[in-house]
Protein backbone atom coordinates (compact mmCIF):
# COMPACT_ATOMS: atom_id res chain seq x y z
CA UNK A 1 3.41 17.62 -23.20
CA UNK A 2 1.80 15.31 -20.80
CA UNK A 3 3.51 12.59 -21.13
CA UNK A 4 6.70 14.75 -20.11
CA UNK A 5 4.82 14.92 -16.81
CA UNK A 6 4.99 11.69 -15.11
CA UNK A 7 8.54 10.84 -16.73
CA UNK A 8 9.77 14.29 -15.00
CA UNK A 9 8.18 13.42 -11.59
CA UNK A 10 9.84 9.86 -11.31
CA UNK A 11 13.35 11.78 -12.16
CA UNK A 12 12.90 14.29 -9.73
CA UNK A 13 11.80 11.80 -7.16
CA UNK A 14 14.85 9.60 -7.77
CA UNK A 15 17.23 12.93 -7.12
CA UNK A 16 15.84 13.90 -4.58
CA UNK A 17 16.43 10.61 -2.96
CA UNK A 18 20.10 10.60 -4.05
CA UNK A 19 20.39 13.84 -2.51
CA UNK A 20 18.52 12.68 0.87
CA UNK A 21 21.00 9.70 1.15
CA UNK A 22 24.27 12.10 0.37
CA UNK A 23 23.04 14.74 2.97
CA UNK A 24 22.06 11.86 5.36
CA UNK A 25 25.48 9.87 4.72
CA UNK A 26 27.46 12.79 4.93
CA UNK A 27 25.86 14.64 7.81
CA UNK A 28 25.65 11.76 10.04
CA UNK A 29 29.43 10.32 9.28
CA UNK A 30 30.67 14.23 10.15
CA UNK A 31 28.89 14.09 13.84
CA UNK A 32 29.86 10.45 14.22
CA UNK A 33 33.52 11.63 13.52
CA UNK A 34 33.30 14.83 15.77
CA UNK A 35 31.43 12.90 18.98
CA UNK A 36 34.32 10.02 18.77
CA UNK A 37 36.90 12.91 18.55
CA UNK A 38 35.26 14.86 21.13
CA UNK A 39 34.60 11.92 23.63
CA UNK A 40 38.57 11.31 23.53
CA UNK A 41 39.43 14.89 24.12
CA UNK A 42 40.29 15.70 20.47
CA UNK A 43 38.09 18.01 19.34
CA UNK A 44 38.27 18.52 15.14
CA UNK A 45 36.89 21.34 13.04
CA UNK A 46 33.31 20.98 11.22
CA UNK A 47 35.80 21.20 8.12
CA UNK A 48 37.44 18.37 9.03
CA UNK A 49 34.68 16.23 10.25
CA UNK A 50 32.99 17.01 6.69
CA UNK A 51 35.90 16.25 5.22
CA UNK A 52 36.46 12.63 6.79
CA UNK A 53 32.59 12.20 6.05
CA UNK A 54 33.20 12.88 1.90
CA UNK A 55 36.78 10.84 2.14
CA UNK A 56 34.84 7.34 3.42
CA UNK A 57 31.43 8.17 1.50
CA UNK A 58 32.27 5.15 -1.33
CA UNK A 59 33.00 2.62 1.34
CA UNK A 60 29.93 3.44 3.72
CA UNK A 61 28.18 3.55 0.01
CA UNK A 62 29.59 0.09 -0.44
CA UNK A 63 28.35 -1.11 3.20
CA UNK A 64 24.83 0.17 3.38
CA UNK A 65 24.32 -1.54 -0.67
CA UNK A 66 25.71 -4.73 0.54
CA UNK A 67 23.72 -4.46 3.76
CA UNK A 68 20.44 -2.96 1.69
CA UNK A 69 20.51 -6.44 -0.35
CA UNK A 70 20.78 -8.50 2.70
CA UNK A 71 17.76 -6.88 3.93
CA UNK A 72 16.01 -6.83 0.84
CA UNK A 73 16.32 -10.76 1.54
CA UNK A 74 14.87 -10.98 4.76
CA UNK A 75 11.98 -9.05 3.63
CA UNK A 76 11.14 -11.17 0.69
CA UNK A 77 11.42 -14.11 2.99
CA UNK A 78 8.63 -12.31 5.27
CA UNK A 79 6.29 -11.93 1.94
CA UNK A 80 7.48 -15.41 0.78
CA UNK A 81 6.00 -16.24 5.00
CA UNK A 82 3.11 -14.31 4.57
CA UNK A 83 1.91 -15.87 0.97
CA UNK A 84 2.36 -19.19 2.03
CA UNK A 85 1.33 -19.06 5.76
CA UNK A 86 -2.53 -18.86 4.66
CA UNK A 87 -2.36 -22.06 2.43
CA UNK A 88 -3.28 -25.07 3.96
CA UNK A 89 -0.40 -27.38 5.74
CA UNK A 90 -0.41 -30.97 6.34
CA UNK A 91 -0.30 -29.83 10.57
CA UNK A 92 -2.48 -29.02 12.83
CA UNK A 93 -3.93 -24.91 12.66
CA UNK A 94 -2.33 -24.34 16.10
CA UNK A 95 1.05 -26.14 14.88
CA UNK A 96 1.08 -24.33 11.38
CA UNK A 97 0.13 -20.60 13.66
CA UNK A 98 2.98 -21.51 15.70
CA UNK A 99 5.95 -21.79 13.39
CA UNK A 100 4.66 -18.89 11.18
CA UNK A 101 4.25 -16.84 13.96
CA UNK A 102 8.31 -18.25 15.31
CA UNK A 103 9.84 -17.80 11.86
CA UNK A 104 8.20 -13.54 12.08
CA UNK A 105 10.31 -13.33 15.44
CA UNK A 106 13.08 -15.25 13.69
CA UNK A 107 13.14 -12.81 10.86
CA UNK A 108 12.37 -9.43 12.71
CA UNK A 109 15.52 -10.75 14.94
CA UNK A 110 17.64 -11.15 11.37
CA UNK A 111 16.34 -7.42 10.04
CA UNK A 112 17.18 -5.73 13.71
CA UNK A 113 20.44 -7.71 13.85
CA UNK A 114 21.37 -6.11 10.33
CA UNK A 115 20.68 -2.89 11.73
CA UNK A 116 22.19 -2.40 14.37
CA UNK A 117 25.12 -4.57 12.60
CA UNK A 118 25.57 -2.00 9.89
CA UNK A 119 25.28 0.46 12.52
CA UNK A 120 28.27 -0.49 14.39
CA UNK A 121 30.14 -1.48 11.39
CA UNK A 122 29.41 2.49 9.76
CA UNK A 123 31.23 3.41 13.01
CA UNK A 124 33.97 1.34 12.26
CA UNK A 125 34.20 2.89 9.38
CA UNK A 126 33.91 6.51 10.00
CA UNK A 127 36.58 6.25 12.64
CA UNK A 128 39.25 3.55 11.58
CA UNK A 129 41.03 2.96 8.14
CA UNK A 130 39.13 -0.18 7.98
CA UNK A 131 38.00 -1.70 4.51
CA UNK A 132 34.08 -2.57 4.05
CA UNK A 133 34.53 -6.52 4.28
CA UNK A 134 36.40 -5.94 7.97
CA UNK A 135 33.95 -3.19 9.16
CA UNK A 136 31.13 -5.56 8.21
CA UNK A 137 32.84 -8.31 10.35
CA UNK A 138 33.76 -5.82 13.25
CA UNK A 139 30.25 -4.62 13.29
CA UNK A 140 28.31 -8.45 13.37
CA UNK A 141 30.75 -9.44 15.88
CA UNK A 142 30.33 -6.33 18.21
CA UNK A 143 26.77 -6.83 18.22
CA UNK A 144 27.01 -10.92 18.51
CA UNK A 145 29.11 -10.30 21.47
CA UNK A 146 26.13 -7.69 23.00
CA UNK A 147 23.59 -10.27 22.51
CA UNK A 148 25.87 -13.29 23.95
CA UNK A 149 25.47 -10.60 27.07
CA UNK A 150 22.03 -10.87 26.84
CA UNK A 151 21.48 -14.24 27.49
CA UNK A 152 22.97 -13.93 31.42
CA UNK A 153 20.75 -11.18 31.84
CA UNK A 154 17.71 -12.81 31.02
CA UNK A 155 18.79 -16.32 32.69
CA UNK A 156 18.93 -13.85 35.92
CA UNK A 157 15.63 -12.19 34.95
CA UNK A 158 13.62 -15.98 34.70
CA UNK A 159 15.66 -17.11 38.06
CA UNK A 160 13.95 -14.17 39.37
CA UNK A 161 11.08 -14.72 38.27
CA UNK A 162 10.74 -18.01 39.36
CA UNK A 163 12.04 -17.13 42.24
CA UNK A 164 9.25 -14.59 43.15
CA UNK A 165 6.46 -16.23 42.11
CA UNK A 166 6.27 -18.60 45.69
CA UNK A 167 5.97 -14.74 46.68
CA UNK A 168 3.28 -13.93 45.03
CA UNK A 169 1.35 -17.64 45.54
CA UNK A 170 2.06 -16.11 49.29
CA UNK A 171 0.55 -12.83 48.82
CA UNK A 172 -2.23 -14.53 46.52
CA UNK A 173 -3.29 -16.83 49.49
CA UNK A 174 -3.03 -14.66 52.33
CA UNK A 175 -5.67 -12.32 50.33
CA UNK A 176 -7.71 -15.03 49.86
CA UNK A 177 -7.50 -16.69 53.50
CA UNK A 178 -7.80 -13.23 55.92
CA UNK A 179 -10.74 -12.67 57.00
CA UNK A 180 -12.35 -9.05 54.95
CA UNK A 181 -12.29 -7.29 58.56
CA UNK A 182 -8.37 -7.46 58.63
């Protein structure tokens, strides 16, 4: 009879996150459906929205295991980065800190470019006939064009910056130079 137990538990554990991912998959495609609908003055019912959400559940299935594998990648690459970043490496300590510490940004940027990726692609998906392959594309190049937008704003942001800090060299000196009674 015990050893029913822990066979049972694993079983209901995997259900019960089949039936998380349904709910989750199917409630969040139905108010995806009805905002889009709503924001272009077509408002649908809840049965409809539901009913869009069940009618594109195997290709949002089909994105997020296609995008779950991806990311499954990038996250053995940062154990692969953190069981080899301790060994020792024919560079310098600060060098070797360096790089490890550039390839974590460089993968964090690949796992929240997926995101936000599949994101836009489940989007695509919920409100266009669109097949998985194209809604993957649509999505990486929606959010590749955000970040190209990026790059102007933070060129502006260091101009500034440099700009301003003669400014503050100013303010800096003058604190140092007046006399405390002013």
């Amino acid at each position: 009879m015990s050893g029913r137990q822990p066979r049972f538990g694993v079983i209901a554990a995997v259900v019960l996150a089949l039936v998380y991912y349904i709910g989750r998959s199917l409630g969040q495609t139905a108010i995806i459906y009805g905002i889009s609908r709503e924001a272009d003055q077509r408002p649908v019912t809840l049965s409809r929205q539901f009913g869009i959400a069940i009618n594109t559940f195997a290709r949002r299935l089909r994105l997020d295991i296609v995008f779950g594998l991806v990311e499954l990648l990038v996250l053995a690459g940062f154990v692969i980065l953190f069981l080899s970043g301790g060994s020792a490496w024919p560079v310098n300590s600060n060098m070797q800190l360096g790089s490890i510490f550039l390839a974590y940004l460089a993968l964090l940027y690949l796992w929240v470019a997926l995101a936000l990726a599949r994101g836009l692609a489940n989007v695509n998906l919920t409100v266009t006939n669109s097949r998985t392959l194209e809604a993957t594309r649509l999505g990486w190049q929606l959010f590749s064009h955000r970040i190209e937008l990026i790059g102007p704003r933070f060129s502006a942001l260091l101009i500034e910056a440099v700009l301003s800090l003669p400014l503050l060299a100013l303010v800096v000196a003058l604190t140092i130079s007046v006399p405390p009674a002013w």
